[in-house]
PDB file of N, CA and C in Angstrom:
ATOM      1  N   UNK A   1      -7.900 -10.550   2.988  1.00  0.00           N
ATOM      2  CA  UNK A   1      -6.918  -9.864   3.771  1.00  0.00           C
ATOM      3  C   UNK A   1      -7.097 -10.267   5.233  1.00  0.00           C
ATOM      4  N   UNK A   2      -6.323 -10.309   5.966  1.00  0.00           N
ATOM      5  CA  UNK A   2      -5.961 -11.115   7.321  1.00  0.00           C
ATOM      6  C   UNK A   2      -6.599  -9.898   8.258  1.00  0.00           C
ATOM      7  N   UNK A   3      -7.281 -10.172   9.172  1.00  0.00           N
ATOM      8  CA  UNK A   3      -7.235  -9.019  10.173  1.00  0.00           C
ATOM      9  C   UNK A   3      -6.260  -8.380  10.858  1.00  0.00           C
ATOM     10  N   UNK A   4      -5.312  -9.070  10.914  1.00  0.00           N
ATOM     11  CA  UNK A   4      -3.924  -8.680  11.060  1.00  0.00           C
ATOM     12  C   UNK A   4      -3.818  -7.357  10.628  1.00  0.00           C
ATOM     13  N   UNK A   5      -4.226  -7.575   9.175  1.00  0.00           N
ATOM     14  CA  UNK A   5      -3.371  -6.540   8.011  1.00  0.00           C
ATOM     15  C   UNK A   5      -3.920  -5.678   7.797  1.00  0.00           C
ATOM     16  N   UNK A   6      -5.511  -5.399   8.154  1.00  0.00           N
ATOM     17  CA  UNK A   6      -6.179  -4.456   8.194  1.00  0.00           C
ATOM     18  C   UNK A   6      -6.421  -3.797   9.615  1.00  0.00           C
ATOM     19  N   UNK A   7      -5.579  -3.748  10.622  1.00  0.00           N
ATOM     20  CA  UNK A   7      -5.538  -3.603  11.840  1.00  0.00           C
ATOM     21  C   UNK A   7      -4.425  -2.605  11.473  1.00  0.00           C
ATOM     22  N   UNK A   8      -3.270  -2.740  10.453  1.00  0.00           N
ATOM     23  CA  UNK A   8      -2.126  -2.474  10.218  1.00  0.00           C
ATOM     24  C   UNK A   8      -2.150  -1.174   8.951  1.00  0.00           C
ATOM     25  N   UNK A   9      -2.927  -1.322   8.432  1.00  0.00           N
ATOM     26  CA  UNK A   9      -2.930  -0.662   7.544  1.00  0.00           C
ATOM     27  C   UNK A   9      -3.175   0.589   7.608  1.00  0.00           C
ATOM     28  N   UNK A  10      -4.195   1.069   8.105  1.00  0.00           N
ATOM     29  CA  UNK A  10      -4.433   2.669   8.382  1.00  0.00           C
ATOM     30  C   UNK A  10      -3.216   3.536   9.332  1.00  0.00           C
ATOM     31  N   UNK A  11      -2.918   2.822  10.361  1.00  0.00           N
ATOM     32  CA  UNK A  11      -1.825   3.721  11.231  1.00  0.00           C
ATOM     33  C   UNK A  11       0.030   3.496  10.116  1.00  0.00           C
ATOM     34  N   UNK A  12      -0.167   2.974   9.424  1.00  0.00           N
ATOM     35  CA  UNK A  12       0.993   2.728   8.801  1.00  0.00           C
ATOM     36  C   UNK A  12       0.713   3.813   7.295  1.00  0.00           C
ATOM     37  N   UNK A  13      -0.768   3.847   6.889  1.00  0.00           N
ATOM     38  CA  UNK A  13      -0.570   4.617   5.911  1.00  0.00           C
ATOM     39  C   UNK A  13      -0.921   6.378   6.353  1.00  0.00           C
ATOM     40  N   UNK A  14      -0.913   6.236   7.572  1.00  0.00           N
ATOM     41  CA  UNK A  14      -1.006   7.932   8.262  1.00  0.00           C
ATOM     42  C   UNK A  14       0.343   7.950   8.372  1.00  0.00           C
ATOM     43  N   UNK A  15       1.326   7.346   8.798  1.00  0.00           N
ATOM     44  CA  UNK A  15       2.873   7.746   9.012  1.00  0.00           C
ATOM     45  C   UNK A  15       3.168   7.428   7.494  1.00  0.00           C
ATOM     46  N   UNK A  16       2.754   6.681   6.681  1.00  0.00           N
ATOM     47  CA  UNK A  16       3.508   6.757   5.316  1.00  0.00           C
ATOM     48  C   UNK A  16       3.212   8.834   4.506  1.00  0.00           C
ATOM     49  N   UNK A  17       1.714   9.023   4.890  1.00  0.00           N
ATOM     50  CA  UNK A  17       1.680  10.160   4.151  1.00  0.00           C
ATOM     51  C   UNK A  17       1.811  11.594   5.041  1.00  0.00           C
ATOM     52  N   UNK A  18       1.859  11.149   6.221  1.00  0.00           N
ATOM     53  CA  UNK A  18       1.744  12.459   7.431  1.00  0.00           C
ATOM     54  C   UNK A  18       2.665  13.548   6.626  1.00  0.00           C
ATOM     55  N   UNK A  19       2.310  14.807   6.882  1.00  0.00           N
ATOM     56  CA  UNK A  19       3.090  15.660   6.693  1.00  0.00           C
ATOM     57  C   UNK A  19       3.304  16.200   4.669  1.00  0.00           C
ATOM     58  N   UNK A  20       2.310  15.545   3.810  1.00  0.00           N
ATOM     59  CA  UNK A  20       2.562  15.839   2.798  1.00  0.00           C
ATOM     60  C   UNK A  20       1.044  16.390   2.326  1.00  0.00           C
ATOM     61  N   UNK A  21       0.550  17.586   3.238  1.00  0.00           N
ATOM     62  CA  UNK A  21      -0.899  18.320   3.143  1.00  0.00           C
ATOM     63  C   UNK A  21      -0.585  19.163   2.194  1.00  0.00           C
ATOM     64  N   UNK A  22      -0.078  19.380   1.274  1.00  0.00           N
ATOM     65  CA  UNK A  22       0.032  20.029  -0.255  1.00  0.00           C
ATOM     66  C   UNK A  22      -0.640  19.412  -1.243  1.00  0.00           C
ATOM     67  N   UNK A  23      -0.690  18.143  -1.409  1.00  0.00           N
ATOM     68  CA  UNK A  23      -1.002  17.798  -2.716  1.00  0.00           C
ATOM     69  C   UNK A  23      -2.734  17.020  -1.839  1.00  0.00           C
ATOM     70  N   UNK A  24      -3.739  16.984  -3.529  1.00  0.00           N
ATOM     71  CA  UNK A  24      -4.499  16.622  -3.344  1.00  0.00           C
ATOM     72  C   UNK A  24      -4.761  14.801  -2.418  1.00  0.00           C
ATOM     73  N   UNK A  25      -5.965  15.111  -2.311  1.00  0.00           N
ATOM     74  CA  UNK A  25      -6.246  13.518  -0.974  1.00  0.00           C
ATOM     75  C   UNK A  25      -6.334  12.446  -2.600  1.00  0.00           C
ATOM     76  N   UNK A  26      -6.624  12.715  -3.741  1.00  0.00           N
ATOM     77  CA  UNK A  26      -7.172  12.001  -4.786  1.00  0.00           C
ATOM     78  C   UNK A  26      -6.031  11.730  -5.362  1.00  0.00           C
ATOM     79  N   UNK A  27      -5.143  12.654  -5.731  1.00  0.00           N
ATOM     80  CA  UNK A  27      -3.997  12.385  -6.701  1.00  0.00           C
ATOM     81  C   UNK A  27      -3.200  11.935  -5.788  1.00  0.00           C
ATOM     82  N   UNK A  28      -2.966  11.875  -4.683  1.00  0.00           N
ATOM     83  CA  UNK A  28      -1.346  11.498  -3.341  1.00  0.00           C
ATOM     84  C   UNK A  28      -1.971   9.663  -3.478  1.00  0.00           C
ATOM     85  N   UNK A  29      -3.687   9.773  -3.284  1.00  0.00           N
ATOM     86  CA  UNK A  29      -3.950   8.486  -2.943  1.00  0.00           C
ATOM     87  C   UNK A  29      -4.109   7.160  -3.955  1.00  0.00           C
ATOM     88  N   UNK A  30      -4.068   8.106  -5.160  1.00  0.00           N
ATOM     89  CA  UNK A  30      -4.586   7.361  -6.706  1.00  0.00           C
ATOM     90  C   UNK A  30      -3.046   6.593  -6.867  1.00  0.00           C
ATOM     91  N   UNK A  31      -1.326   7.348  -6.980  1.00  0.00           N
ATOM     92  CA  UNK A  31      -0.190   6.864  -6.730  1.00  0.00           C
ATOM     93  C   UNK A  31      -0.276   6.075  -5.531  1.00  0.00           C
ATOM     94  N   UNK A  32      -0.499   6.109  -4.715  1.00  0.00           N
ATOM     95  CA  UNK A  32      -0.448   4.883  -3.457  1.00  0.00           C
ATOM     96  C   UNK A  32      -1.461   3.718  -3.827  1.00  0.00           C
ATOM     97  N   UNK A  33      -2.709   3.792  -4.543  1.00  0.00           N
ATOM     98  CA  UNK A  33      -3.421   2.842  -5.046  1.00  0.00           C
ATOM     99  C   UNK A  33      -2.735   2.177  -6.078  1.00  0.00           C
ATOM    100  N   UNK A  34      -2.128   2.760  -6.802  1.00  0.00           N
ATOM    101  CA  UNK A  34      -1.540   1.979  -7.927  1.00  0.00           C
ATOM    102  C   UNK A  34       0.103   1.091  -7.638  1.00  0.00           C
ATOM    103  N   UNK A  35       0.333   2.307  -6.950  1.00  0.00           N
ATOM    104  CA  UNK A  35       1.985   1.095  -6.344  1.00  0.00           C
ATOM    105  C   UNK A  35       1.331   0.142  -5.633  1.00  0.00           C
ATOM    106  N   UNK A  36       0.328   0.501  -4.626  1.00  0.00           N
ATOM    107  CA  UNK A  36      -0.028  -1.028  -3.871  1.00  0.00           C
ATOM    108  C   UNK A  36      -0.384  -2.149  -4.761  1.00  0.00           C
ATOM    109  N   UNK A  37      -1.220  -1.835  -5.957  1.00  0.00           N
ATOM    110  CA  UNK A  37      -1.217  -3.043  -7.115  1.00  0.00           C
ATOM    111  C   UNK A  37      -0.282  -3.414  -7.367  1.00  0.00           C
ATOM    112  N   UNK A  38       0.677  -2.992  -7.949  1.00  0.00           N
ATOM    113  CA  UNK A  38       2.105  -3.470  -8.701  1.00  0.00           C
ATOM    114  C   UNK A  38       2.280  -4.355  -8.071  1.00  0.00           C
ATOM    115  N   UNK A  39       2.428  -3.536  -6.837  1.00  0.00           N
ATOM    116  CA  UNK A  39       3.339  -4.666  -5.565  1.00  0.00           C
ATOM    117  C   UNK A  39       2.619  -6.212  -5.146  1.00  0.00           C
ATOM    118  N   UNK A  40       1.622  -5.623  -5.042  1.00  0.00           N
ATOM    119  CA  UNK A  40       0.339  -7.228  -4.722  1.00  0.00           C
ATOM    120  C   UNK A  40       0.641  -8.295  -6.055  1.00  0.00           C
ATOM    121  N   UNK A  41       0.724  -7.480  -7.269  1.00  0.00           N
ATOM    122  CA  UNK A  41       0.544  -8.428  -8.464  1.00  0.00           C
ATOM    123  C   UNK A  41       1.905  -8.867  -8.536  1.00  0.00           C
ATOM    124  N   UNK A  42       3.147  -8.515  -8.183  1.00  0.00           N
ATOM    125  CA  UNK A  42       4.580  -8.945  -7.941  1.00  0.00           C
ATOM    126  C   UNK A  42       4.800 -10.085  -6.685  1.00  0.00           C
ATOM    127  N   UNK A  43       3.889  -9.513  -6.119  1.00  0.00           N
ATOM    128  CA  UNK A  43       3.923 -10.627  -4.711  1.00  0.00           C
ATOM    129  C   UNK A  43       3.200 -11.947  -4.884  1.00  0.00           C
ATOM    130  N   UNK A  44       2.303 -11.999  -6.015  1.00  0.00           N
ATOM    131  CA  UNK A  44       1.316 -12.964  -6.141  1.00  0.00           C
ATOM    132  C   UNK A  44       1.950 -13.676  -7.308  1.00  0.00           C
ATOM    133  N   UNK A  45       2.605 -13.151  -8.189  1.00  0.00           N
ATOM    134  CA  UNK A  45       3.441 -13.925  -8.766  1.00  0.00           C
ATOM    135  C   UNK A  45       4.907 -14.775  -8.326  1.00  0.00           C
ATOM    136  N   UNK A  46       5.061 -14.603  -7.142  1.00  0.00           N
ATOM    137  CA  UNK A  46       6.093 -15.198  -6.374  1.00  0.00           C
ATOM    138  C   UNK A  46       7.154 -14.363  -6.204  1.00  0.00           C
ATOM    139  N   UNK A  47       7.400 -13.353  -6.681  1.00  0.00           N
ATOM    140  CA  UNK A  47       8.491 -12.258  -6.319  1.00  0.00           C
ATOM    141  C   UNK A  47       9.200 -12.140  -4.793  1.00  0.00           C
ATOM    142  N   UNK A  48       9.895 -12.614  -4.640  1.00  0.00           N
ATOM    143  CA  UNK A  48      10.757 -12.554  -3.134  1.00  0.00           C
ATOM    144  C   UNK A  48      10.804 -10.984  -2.394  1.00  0.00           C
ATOM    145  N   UNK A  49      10.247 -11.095  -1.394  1.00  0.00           N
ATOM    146  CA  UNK A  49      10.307 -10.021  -0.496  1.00  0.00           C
ATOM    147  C   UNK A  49      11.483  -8.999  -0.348  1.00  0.00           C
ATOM    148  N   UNK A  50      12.611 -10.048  -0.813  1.00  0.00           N
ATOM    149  CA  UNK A  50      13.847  -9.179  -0.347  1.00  0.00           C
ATOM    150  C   UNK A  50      13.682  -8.278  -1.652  1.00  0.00           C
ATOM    151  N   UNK A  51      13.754  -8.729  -2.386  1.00  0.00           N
ATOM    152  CA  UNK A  51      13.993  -8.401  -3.892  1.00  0.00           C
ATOM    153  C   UNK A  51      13.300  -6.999  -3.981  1.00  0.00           C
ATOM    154  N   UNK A  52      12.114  -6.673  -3.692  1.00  0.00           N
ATOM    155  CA  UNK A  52      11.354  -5.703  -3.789  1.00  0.00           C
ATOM    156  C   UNK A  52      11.916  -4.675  -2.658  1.00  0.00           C
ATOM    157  N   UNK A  53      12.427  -5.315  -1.312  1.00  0.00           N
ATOM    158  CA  UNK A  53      13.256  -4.529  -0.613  1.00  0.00           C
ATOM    159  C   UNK A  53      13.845  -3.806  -0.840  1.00  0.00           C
ATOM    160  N   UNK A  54      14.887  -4.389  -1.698  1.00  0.00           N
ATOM    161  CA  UNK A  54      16.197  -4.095  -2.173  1.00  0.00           C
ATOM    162  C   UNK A  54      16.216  -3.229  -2.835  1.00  0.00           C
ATOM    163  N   UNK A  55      15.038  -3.232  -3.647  1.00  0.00           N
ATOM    164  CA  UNK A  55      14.618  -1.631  -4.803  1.00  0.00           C
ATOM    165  C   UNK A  55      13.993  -0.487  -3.675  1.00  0.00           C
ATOM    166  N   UNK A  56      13.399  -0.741  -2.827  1.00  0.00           N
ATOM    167  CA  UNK A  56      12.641  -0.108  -2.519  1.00  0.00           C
ATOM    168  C   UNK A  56      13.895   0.948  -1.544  1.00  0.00           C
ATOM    169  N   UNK A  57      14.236   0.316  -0.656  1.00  0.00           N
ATOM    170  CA  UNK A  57      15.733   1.009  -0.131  1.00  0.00           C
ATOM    171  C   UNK A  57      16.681   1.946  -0.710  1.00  0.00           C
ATOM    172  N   UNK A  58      16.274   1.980  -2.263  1.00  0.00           N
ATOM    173  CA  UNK A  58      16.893   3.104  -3.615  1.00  0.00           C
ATOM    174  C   UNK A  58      16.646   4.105  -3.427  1.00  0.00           C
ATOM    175  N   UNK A  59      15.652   3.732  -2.820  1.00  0.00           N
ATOM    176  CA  UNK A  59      14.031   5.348  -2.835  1.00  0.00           C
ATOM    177  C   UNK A  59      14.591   6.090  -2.090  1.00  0.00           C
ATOM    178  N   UNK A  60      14.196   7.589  -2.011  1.00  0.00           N
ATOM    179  CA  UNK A  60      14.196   8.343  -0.717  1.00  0.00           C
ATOM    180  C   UNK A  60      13.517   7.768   0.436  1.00  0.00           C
ATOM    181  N   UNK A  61      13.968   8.057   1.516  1.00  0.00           N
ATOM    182  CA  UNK A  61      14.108   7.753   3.155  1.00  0.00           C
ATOM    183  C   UNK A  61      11.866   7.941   3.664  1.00  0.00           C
ATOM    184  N   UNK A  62      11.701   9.312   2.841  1.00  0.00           N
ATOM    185  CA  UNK A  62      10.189   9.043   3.118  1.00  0.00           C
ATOM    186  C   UNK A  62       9.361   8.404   2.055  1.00  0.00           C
ATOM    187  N   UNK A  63       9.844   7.534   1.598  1.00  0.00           N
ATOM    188  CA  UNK A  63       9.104   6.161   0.340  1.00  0.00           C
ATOM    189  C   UNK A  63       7.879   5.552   1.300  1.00  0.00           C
ATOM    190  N   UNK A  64       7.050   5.544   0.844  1.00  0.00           N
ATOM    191  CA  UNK A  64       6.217   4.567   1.809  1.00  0.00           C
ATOM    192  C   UNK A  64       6.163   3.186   1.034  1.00  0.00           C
ATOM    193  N   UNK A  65       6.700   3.176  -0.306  1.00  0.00           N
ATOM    194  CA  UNK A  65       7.541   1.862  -0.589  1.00  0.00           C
ATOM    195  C   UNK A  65       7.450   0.744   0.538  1.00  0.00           C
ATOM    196  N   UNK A  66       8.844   0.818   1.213  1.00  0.00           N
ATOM    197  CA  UNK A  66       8.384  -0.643   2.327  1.00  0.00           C
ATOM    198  C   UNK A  66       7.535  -0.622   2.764  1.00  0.00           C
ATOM    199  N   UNK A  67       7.159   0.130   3.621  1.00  0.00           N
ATOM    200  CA  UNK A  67       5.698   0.125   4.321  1.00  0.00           C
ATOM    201  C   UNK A  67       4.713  -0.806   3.446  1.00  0.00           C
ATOM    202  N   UNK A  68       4.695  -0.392   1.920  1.00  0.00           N
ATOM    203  CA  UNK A  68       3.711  -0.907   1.338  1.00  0.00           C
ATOM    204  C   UNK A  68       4.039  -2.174   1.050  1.00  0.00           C
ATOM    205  N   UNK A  69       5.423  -2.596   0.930  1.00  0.00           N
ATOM    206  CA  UNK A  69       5.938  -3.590   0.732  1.00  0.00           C
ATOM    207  C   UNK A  69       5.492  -4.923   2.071  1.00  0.00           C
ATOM    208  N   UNK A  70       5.624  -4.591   3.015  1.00  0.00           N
ATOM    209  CA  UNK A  70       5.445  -5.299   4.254  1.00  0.00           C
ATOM    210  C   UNK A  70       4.076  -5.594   4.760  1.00  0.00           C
ATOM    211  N   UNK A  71       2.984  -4.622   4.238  1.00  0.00           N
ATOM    212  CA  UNK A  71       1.974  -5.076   4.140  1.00  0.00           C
ATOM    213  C   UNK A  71       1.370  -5.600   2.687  1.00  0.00           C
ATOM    214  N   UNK A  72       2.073  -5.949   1.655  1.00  0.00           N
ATOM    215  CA  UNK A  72       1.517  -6.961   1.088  1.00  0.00           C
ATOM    216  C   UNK A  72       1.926  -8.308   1.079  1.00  0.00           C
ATOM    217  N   UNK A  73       3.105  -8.573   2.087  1.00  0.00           N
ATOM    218  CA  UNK A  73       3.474  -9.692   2.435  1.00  0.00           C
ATOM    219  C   UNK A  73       2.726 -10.568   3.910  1.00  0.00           C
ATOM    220  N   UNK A  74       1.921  -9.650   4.117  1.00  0.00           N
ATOM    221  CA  UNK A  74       1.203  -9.738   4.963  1.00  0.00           C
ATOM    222  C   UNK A  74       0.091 -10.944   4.212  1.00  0.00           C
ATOM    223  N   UNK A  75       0.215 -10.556   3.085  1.00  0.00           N
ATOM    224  CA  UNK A  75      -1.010 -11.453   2.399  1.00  0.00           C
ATOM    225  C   UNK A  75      -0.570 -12.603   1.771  1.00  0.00           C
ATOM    226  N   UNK A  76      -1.755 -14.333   2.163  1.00  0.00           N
ATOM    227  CA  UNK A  76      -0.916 -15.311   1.176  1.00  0.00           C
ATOM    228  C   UNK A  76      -0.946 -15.210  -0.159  1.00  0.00           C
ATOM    229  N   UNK A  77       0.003 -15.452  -0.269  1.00  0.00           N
ATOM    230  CA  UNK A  77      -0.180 -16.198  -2.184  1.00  0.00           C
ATOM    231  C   UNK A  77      -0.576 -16.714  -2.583  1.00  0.00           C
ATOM    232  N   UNK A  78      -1.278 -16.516  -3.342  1.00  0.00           N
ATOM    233  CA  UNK A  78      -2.325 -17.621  -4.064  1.00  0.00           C
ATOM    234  C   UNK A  78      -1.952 -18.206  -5.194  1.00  0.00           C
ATOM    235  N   UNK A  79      -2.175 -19.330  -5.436  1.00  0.00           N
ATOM    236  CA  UNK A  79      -2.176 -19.944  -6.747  1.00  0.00           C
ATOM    237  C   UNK A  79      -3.368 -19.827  -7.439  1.00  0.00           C
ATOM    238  N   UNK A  80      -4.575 -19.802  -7.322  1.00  0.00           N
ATOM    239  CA  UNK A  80      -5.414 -19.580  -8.640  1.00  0.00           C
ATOM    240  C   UNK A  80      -5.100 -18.254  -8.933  1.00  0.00           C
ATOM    241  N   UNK A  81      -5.272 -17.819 -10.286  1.00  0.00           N
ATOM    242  CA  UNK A  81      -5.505 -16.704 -10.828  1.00  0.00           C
ATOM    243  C   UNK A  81      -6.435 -16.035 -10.244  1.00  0.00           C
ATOM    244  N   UNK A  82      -7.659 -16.770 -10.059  1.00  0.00           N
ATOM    245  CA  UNK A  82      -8.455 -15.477  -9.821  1.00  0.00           C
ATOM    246  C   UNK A  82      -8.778 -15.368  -8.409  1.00  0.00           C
ATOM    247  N   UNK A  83      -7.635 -15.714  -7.930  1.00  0.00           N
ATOM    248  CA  UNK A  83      -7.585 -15.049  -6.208  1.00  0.00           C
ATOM    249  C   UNK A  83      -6.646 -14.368  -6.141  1.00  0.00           C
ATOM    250  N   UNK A  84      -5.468 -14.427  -7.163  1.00  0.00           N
ATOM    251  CA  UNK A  84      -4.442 -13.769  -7.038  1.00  0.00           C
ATOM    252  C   UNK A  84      -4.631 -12.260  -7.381  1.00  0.00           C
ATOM    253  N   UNK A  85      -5.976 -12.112  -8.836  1.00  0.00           N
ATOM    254  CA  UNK A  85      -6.344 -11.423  -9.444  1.00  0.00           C
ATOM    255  C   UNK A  85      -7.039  -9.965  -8.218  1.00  0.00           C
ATOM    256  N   UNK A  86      -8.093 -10.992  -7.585  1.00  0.00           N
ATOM    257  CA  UNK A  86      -8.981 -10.562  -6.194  1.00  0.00           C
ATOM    258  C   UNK A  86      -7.800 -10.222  -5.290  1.00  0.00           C
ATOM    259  N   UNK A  87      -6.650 -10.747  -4.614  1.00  0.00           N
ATOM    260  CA  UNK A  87      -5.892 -10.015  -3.766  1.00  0.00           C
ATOM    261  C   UNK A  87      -5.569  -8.393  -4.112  1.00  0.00           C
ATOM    262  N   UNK A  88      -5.313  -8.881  -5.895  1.00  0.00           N
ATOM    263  CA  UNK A  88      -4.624  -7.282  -6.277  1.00  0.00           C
ATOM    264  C   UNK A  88      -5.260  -6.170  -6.110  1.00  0.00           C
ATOM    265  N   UNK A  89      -6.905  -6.606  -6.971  1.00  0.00           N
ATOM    266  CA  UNK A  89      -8.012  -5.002  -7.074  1.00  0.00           C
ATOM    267  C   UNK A  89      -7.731  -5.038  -5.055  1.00  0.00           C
ATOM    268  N   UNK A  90      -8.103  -6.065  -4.258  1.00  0.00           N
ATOM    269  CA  UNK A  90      -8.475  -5.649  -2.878  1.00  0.00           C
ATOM    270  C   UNK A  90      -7.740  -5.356  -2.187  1.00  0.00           C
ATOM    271  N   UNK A  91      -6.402  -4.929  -2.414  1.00  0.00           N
ATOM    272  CA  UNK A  91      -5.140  -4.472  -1.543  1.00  0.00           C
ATOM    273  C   UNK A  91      -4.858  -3.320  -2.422  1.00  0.00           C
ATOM    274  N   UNK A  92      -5.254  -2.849  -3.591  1.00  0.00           N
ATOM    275  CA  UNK A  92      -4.982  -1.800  -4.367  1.00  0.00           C
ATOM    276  C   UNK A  92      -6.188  -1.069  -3.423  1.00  0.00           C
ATOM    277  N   UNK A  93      -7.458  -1.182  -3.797  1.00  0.00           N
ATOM    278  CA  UNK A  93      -8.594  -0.868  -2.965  1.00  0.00           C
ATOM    279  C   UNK A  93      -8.448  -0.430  -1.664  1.00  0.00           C
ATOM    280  N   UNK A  94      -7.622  -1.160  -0.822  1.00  0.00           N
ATOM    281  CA  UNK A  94      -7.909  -0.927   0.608  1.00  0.00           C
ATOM    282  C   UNK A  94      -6.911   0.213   0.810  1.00  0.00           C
ATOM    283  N   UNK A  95      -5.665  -0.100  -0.011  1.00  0.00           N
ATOM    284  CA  UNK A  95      -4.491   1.080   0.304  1.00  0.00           C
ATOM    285  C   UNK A  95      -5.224   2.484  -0.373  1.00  0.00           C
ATOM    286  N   UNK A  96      -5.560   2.676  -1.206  1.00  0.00           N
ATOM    287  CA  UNK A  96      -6.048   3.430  -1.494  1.00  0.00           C
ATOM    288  C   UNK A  96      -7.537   4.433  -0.462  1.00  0.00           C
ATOM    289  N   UNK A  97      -8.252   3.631   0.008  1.00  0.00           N
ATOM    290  CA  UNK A  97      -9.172   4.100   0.782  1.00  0.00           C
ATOM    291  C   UNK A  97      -8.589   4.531   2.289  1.00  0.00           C
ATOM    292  N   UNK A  98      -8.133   3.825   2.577  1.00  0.00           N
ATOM    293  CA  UNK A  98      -7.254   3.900   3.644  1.00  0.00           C
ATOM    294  C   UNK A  98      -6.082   5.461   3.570  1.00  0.00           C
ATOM    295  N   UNK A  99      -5.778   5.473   2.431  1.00  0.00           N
ATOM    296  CA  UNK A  99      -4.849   6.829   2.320  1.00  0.00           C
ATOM    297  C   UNK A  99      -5.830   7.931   2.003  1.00  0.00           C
ATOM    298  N   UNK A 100      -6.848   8.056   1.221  1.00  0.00           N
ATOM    299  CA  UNK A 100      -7.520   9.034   0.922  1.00  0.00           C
ATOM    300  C   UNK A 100      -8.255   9.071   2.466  1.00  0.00           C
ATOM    301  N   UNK A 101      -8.853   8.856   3.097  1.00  0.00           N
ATOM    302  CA  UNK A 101      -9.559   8.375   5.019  1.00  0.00           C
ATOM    303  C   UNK A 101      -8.524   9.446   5.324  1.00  0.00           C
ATOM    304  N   UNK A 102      -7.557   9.261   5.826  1.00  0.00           N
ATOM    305  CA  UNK A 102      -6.375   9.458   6.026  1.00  0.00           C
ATOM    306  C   UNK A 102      -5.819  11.425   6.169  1.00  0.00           C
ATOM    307  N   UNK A 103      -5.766  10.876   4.337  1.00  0.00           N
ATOM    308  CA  UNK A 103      -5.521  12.474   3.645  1.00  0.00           C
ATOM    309  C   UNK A 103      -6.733  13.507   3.584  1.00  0.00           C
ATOM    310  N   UNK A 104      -8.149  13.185   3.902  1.00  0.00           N
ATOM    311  CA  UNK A 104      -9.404  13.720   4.102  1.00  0.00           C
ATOM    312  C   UNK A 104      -9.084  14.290   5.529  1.00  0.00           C
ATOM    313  N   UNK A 105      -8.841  13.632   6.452  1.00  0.00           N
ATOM    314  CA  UNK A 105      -8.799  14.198   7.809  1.00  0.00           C
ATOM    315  C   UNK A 105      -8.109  15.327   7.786  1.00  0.00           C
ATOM    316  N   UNK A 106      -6.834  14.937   7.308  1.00  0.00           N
ATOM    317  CA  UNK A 106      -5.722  15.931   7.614  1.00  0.00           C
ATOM    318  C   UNK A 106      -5.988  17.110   6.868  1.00  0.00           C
ATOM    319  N   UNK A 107      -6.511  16.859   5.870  1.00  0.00           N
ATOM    320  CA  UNK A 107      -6.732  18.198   5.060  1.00  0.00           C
ATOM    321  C   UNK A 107      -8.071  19.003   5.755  1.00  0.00           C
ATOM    322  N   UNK A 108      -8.722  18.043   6.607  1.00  0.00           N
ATOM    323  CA  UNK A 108     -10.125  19.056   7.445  1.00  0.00           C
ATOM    324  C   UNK A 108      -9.594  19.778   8.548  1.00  0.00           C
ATOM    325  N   UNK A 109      -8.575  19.296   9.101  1.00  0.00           N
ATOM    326  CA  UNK A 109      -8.085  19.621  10.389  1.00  0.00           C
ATOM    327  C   UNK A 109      -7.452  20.829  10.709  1.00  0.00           C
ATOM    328  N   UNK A 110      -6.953  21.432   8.943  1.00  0.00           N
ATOM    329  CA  UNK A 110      -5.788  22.745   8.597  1.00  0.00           C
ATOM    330  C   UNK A 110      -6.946  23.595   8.906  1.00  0.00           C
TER     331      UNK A 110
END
């Protein structure tokens, strides 16, 4: 992952979840871990940016969808498998830690 993208990631996944201190930091962050896979393993298979856009724009207005979308384009594509494999667990991984970080604070702060 680019330093770029991990520079990017935490203040983007505090405005993706701000404001949704009801549900647990584990279960809000376990769904954000797992869409960030999908999306990495769609992106690493060559899936066009717009394309995933285009669905994602379906969603309700607070989707963190793009958000998540824009930072996995952040990442190259790989052609071996097993970097493509390694992008997925490590962008599933990071979104995930990064949202639970996140959803831990906010829930100490109430």
């Amino acid at each position: 992952m680019t330093k770029i993208a991990r520079c990017l990631i935490l203040p983007l996944v505090a405005l993706m979840i701000y404001g949704a201190a009801e549900a647990s930091p584990t279960s809000d962050c376990k769904v954000v871990g797992e869409f960030a896979k999908t999306i990495m393993a769609a992106r690493q298979t060559g899936m066009p940016m717009a394309t995933m856009m285009e669905a994602a724009n379906k969603i309700d207005g607070k989707s963190p969808a793009p958000a998540i979308i824009k930072l996995a384009y952040l990442i190259p594509r790989f052609e071996l498998e097993e970097k493509q494999l390694k992008a997925v667990v490590d962008f599933e991984r990071v979104m995930y830690d990064a949202c639970f970080n996140v959803r831990s604070t906010q829930q100490a702060a109430q």
